[in-house]
N, C-alpha and C. Protein backbone atom coordinates (compact mmCIF):
# COMPACT_ATOMS: atom_id res chain seq x y z
N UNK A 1 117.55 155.51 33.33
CA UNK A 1 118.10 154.73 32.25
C UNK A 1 119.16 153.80 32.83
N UNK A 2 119.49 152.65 32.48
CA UNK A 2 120.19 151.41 32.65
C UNK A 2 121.48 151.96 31.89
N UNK A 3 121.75 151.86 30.58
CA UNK A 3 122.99 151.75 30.01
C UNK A 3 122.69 152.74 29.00
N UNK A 4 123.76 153.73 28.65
CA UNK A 4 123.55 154.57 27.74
C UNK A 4 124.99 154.22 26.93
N UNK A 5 124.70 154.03 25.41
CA UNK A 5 125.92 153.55 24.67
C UNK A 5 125.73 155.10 23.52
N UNK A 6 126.46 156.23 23.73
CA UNK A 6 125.98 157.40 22.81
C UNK A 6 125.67 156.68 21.42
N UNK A 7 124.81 157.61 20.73
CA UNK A 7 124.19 157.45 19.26
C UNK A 7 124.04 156.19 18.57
N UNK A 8 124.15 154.90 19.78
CA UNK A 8 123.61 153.93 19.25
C UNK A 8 122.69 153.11 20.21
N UNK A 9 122.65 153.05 21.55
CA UNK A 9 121.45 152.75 22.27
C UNK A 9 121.53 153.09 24.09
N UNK A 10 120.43 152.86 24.01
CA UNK A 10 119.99 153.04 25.27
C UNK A 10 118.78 151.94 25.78
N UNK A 11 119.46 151.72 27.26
CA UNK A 11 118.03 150.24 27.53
C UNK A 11 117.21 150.72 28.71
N UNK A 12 116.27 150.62 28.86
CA UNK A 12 115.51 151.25 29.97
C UNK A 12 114.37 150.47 30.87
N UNK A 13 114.27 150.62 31.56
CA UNK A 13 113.09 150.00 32.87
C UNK A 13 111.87 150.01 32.21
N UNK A 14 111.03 148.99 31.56
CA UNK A 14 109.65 149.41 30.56
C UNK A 14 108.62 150.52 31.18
N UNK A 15 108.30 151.12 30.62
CA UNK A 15 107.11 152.00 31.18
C UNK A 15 106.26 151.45 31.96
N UNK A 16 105.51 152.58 32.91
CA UNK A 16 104.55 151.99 33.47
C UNK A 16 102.78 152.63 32.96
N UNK A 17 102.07 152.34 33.16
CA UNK A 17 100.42 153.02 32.74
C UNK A 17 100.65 154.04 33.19
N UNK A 18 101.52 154.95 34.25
CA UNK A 18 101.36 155.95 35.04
C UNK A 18 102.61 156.29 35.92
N UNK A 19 103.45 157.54 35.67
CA UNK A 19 104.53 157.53 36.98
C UNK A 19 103.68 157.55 37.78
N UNK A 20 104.47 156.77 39.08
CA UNK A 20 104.56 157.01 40.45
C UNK A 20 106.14 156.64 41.01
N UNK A 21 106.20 156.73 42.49
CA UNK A 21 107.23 156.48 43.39
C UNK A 21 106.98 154.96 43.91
N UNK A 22 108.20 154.24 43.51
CA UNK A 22 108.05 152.66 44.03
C UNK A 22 109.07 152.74 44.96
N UNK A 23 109.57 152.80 46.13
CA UNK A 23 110.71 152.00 46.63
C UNK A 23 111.92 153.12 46.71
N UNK A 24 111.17 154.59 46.50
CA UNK A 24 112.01 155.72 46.29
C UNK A 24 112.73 155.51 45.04
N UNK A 25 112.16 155.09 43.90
CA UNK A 25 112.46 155.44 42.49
C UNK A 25 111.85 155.29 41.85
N UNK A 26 111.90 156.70 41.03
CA UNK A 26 110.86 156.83 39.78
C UNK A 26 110.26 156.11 39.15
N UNK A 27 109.46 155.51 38.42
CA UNK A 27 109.07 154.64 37.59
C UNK A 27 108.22 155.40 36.53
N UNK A 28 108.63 155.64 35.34
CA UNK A 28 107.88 156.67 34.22
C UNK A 28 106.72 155.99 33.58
N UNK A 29 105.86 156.86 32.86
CA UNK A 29 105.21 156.45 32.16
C UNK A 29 105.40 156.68 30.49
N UNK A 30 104.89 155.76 30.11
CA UNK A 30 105.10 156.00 28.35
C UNK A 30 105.22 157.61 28.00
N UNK A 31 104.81 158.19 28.54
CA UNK A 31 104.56 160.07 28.05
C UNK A 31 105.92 160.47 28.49
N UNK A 32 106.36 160.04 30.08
CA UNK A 32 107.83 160.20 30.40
C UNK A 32 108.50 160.07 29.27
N UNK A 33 108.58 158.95 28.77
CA UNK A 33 109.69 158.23 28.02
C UNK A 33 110.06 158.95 26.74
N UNK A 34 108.54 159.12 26.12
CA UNK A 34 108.40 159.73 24.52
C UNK A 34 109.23 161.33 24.94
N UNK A 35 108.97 161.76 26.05
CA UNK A 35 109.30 163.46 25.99
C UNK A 35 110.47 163.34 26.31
N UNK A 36 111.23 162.26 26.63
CA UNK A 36 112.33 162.32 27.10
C UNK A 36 113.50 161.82 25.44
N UNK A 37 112.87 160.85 25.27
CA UNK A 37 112.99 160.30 23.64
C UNK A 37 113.51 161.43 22.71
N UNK A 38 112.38 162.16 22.53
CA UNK A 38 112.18 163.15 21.56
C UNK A 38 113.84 164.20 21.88
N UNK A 39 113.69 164.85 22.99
CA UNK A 39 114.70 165.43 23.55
C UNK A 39 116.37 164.71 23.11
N UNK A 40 116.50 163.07 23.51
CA UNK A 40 117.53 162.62 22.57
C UNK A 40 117.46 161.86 21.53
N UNK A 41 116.42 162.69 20.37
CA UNK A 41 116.30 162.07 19.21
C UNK A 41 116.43 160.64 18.87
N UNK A 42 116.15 160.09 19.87
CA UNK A 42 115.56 158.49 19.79
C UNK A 42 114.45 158.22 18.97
N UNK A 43 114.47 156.90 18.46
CA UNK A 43 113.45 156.74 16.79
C UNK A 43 113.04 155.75 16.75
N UNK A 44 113.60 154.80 17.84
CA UNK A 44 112.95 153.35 17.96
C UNK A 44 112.99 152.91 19.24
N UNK A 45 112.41 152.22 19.79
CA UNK A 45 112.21 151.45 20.96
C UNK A 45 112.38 149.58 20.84
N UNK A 46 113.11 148.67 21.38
CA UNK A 46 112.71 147.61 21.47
C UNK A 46 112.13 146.89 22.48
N UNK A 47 111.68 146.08 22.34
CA UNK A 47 110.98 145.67 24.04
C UNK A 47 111.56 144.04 24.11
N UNK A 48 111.88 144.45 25.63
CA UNK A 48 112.76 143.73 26.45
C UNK A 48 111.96 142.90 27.48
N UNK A 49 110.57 143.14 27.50
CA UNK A 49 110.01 143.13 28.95
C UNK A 49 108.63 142.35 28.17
N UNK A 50 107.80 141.78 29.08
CA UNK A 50 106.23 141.05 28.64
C UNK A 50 105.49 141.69 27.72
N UNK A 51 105.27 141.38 26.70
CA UNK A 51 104.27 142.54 25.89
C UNK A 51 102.81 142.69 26.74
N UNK A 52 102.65 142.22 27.97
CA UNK A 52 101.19 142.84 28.65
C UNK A 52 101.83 144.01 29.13
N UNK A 53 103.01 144.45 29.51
CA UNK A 53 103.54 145.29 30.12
C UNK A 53 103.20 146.80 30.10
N UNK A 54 103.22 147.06 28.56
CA UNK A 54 102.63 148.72 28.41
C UNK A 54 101.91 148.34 26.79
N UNK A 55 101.45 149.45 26.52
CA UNK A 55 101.33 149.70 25.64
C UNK A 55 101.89 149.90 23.99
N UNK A 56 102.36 149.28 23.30
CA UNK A 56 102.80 149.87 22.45
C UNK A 56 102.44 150.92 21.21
N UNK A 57 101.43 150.58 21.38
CA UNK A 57 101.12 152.15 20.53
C UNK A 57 101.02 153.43 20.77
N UNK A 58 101.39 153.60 22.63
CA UNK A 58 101.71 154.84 22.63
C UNK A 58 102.93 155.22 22.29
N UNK A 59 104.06 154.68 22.24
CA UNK A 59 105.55 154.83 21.94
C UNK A 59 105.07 155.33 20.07
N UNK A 60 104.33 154.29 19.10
CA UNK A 60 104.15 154.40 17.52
C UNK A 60 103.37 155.33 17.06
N UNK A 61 102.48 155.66 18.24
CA UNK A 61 101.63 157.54 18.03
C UNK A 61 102.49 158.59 18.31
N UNK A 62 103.23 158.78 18.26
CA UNK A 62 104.01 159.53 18.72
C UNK A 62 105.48 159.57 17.82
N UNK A 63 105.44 158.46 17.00
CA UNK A 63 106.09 158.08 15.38
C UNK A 63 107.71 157.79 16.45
N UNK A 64 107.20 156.96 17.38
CA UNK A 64 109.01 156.34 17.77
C UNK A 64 108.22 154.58 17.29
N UNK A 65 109.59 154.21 16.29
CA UNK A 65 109.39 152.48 15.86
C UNK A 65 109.45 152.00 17.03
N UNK A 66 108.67 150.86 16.99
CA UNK A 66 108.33 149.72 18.56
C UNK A 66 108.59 148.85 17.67
């Protein structure tokens, strides 16, 4: 995570189709994100990054707002 502002946001590196290791750092995938989400009751997502980038309906199956 980039910036964590408690109980009002958080900005993050966009998902990728798939973790892997880039450059010796993590890079998550949408499933990362949601399980991590869920854990701090996060409820929405905005996107910051290309919409070819990920997916958004995996973040809205999973009932977090995109």
């Amino acid at each position: 995570m980039n910036w964590i502002i408690p109980n009002r946001f958080i900005a993050f590196m966009g998902p990728e189709d798939n973790s892997r290791v880039k450059y010796n750092i993590k890079l998550w995938s949408t499933e990362d994100y949601v399980n991590h989400f869920r854990n701090l009751n996060i409820k929405a997502v905005f996107r910051l990054n290309r919409p070819d980038t990920y997916n958004k309906n995996k973040f809205v199956n999973h009932s977090i707002d995109h």
